[in-house]
C-alpha atoms as a PDB file:
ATOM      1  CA  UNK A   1       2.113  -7.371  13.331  1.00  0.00           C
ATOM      2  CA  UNK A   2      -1.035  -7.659  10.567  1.00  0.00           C
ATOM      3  CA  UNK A   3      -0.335  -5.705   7.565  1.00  0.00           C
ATOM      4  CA  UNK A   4      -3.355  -5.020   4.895  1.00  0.00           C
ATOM      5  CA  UNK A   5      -3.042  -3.102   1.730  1.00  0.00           C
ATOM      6  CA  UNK A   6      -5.759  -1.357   0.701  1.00  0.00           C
ATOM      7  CA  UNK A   7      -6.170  -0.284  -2.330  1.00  0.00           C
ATOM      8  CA  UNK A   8      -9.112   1.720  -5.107  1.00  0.00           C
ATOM      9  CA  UNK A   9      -9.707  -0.603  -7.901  1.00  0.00           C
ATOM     10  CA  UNK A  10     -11.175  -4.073  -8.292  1.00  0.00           C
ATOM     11  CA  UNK A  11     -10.212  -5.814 -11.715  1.00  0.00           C
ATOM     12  CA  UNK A  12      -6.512  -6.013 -12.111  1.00  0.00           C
ATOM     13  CA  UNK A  13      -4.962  -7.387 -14.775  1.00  0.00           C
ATOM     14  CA  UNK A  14      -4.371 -11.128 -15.143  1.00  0.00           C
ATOM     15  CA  UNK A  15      -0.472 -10.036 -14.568  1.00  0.00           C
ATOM     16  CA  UNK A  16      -0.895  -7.876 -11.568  1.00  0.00           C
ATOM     17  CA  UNK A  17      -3.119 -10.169 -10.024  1.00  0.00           C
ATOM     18  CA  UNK A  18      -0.441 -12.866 -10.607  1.00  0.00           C
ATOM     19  CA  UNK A  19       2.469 -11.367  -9.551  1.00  0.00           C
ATOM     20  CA  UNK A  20       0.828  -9.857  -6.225  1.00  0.00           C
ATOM     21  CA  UNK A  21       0.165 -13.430  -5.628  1.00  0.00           C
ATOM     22  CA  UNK A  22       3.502 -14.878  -6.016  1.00  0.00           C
ATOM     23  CA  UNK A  23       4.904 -12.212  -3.676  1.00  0.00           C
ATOM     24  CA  UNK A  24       2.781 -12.966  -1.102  1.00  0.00           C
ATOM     25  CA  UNK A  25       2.505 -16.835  -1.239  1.00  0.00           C
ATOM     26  CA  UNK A  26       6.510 -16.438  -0.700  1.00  0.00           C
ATOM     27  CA  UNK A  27       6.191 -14.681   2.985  1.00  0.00           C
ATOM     28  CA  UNK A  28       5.128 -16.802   5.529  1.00  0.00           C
ATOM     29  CA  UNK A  29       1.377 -16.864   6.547  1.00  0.00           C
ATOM     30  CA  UNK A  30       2.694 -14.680  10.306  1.00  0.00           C
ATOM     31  CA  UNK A  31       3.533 -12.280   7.835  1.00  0.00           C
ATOM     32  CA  UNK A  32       1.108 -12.377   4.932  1.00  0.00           C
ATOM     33  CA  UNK A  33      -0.460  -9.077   4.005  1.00  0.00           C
ATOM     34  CA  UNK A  34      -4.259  -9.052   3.628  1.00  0.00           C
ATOM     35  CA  UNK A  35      -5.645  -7.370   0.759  1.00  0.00           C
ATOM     36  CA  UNK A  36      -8.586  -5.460   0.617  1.00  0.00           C
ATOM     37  CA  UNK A  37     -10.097  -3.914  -2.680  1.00  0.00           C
ATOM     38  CA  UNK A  38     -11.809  -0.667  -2.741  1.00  0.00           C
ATOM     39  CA  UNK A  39     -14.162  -0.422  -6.039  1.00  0.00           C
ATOM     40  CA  UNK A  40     -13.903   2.539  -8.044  1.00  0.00           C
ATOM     41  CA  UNK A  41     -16.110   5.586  -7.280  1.00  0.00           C
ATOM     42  CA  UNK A  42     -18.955   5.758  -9.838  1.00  0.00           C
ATOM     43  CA  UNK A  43     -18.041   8.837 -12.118  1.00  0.00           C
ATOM     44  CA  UNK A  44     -20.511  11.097 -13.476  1.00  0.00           C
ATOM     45  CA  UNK A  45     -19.841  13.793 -15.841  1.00  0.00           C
ATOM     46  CA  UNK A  46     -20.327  16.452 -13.950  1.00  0.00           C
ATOM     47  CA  UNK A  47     -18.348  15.173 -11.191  1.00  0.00           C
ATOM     48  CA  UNK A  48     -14.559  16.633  -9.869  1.00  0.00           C
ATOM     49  CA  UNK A  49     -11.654  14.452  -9.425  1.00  0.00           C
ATOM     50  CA  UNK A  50     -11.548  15.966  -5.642  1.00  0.00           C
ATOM     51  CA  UNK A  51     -14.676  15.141  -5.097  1.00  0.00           C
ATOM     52  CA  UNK A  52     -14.450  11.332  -6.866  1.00  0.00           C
ATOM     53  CA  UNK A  53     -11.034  11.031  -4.857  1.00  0.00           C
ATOM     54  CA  UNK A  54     -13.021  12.007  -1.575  1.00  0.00           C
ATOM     55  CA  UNK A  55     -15.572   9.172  -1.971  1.00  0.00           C
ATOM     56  CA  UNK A  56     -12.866   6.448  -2.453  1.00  0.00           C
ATOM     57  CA  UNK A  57     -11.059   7.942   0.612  1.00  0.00           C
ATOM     58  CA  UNK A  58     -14.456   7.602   2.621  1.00  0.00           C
ATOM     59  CA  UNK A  59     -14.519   4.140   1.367  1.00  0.00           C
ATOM     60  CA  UNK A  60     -10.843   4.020   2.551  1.00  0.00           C
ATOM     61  CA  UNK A  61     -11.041   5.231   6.059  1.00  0.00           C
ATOM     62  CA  UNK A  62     -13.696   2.727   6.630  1.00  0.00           C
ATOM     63  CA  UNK A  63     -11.906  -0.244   6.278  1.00  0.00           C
ATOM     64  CA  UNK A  64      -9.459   1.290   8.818  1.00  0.00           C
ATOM     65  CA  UNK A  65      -9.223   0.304  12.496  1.00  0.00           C
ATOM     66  CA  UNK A  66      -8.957   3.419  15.121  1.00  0.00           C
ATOM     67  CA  UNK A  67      -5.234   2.203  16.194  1.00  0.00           C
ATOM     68  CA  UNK A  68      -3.793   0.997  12.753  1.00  0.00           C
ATOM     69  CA  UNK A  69      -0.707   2.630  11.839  1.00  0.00           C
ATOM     70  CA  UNK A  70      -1.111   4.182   8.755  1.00  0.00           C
ATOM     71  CA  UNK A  71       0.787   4.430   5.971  1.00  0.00           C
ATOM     72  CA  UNK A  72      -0.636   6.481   2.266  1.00  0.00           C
ATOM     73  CA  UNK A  73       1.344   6.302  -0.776  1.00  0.00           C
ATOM     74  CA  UNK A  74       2.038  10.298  -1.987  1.00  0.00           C
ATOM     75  CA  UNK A  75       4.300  11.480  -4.621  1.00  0.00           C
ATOM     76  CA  UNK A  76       4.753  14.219  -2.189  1.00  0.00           C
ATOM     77  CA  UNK A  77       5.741  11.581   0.540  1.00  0.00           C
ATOM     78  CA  UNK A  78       8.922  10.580   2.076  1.00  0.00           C
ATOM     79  CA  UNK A  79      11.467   8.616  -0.378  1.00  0.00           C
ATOM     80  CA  UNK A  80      12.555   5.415   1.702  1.00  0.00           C
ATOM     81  CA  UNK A  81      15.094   3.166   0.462  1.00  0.00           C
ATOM     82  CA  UNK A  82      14.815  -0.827   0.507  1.00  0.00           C
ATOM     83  CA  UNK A  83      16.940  -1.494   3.271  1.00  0.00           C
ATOM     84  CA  UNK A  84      14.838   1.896   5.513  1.00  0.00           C
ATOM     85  CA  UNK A  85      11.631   0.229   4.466  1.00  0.00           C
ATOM     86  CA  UNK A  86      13.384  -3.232   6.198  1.00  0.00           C
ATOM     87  CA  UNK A  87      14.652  -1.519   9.242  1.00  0.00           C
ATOM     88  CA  UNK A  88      10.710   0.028   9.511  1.00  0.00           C
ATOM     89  CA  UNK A  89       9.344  -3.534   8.525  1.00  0.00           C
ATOM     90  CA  UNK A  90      11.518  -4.745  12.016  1.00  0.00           C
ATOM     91  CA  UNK A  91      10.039  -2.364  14.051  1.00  0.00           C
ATOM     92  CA  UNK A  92       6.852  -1.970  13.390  1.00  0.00           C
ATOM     93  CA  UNK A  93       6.874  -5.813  13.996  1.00  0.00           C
ATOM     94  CA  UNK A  94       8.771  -5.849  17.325  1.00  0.00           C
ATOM     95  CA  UNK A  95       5.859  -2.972  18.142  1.00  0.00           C
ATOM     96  CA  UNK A  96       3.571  -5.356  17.316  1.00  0.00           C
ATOM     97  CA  UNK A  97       1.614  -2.744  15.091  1.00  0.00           C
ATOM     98  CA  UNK A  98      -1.526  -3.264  12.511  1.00  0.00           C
ATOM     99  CA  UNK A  99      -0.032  -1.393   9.539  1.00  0.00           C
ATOM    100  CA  UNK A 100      -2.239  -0.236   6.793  1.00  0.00           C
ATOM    101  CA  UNK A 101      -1.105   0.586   3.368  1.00  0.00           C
ATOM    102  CA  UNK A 102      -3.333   3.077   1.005  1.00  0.00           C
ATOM    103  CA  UNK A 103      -3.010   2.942  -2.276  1.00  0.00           C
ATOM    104  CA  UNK A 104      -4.825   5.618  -4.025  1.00  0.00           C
ATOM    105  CA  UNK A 105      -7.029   4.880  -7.493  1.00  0.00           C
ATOM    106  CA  UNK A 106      -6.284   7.045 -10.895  1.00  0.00           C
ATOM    107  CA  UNK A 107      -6.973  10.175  -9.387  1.00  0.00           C
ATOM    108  CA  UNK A 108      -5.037  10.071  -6.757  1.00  0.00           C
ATOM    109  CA  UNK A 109      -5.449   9.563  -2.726  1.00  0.00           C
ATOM    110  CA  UNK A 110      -7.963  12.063  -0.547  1.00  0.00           C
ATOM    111  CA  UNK A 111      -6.573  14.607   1.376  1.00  0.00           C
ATOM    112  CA  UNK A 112      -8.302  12.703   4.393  1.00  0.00           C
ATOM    113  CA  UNK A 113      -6.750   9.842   3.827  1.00  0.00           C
ATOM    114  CA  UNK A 114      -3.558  11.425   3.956  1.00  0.00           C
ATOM    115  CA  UNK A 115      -4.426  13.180   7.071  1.00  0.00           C
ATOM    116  CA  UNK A 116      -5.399   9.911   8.375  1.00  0.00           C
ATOM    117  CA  UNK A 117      -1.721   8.652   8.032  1.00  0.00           C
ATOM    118  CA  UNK A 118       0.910   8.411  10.405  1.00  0.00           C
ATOM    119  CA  UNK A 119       3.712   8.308   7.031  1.00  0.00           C
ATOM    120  CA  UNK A 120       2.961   9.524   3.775  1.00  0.00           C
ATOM    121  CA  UNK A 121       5.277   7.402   1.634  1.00  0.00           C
ATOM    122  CA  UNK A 122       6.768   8.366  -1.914  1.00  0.00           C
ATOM    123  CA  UNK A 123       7.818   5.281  -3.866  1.00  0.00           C
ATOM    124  CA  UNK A 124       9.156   7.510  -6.597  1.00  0.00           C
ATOM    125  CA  UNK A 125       9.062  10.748  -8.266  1.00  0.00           C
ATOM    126  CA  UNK A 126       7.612   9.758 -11.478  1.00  0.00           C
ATOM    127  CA  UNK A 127       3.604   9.430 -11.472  1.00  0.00           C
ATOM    128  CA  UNK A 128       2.676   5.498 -11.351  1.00  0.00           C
ATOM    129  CA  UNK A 129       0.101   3.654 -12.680  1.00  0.00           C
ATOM    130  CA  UNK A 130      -2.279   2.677  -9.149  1.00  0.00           C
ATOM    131  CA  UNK A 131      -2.413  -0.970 -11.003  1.00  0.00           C
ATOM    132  CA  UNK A 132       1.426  -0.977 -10.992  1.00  0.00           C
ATOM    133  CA  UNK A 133       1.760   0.467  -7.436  1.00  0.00           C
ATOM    134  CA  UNK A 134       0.577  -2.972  -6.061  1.00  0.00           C
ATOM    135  CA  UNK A 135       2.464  -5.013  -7.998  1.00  0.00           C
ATOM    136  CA  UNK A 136       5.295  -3.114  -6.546  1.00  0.00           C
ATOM    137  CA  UNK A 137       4.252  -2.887  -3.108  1.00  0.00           C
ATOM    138  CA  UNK A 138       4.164  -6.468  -2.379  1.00  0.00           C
ATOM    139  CA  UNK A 139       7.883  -6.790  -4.054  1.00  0.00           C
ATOM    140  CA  UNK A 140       9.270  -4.485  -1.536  1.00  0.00           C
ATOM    141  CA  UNK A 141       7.858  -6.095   1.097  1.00  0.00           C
ATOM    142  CA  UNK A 142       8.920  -9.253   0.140  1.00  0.00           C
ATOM    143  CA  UNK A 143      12.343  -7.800  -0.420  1.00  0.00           C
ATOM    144  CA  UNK A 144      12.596  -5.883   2.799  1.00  0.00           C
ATOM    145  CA  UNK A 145      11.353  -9.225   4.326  1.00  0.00           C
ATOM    146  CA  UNK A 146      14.579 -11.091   2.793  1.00  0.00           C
ATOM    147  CA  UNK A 147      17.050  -8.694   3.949  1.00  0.00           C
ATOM    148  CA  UNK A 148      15.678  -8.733   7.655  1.00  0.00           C
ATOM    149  CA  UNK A 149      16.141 -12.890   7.182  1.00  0.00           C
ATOM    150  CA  UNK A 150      19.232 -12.320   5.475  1.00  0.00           C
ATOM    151  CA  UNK A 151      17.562 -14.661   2.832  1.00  0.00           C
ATOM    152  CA  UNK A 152      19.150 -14.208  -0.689  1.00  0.00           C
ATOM    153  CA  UNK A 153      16.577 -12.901  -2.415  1.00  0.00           C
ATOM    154  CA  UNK A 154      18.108  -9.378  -1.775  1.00  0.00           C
ATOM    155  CA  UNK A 155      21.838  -9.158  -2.756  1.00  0.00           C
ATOM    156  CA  UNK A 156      24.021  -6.310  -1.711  1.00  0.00           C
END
């Protein structure tokens, strides 16, 4: 299994940066999640959040492969525990499966991009900063990669 996050925005902050980091130099490197960076679109002033949201999407579902499974990060997605995002972190593995995580920037993710995916996910039902969204991504993959090695990172 290769997983890759992709993700709209660039510069994080010193603390996002850092933390992502730690999570990820904790998994080993079969398992380490490749990050890839989408820059913000420009924005103009005359210019609609659909259509700035469509040109990071573009910029998105380039850095796709054709047989990745996909899975976009939607406040209107599905609500999935720790221990369901384990269980899916075992079997997209024994599948052998390229997974790709979106991450949306400010405005949002483009309605092609979640066309594009195979599970919209719903980390919450509050709105979260796309800066914070990373940060918390690579947690729960850490985490759901504990519980599957019973190590005891995760306690019940």
């Amino acid at each position: 299994m290769k997983l890759k996050i992709i993700g709209v925005g660039s510069r994080m902050p010193d603390w996002v940066a850092s933390g992502f980091e730690e999570y990820r130099r904790r998994l080993p490197k079969a398992f380490y999640p490749q990050l890839v960076e989408i820059p913000l679109a420009r924005r103009h002033k005359n210019q609609t959040t659909i259509s700035i949201k469509e040109k990071e999407g573009a910029a998105i579902l380039k850095k796709l492969d054709q047989q990745d499974y996909v899975v976009a990060l939607d406040i209107l997605g599905q609500s999935i525990n720790t221990t369901e995002l384990a269980d899916k972190l075992l079997k997209w593995q024994e599948a052998a499966l390229n997974i790709s995580i979106l991450i949306g920037g400010p405005n949002g993710i483009s309605d092609s991009c979640l066309s594009r995916a195979d599970l919209l996910w719903s980390l919450s039902d509050l709105t979260l900063p796309h800066t914070l969204v990373r940060l918390l991504i690579m947690e729960q993959i850490y985490r759901a990669w504990s519980i599957n090695i019973r190590h005891p990172y995760h306690r019940y």
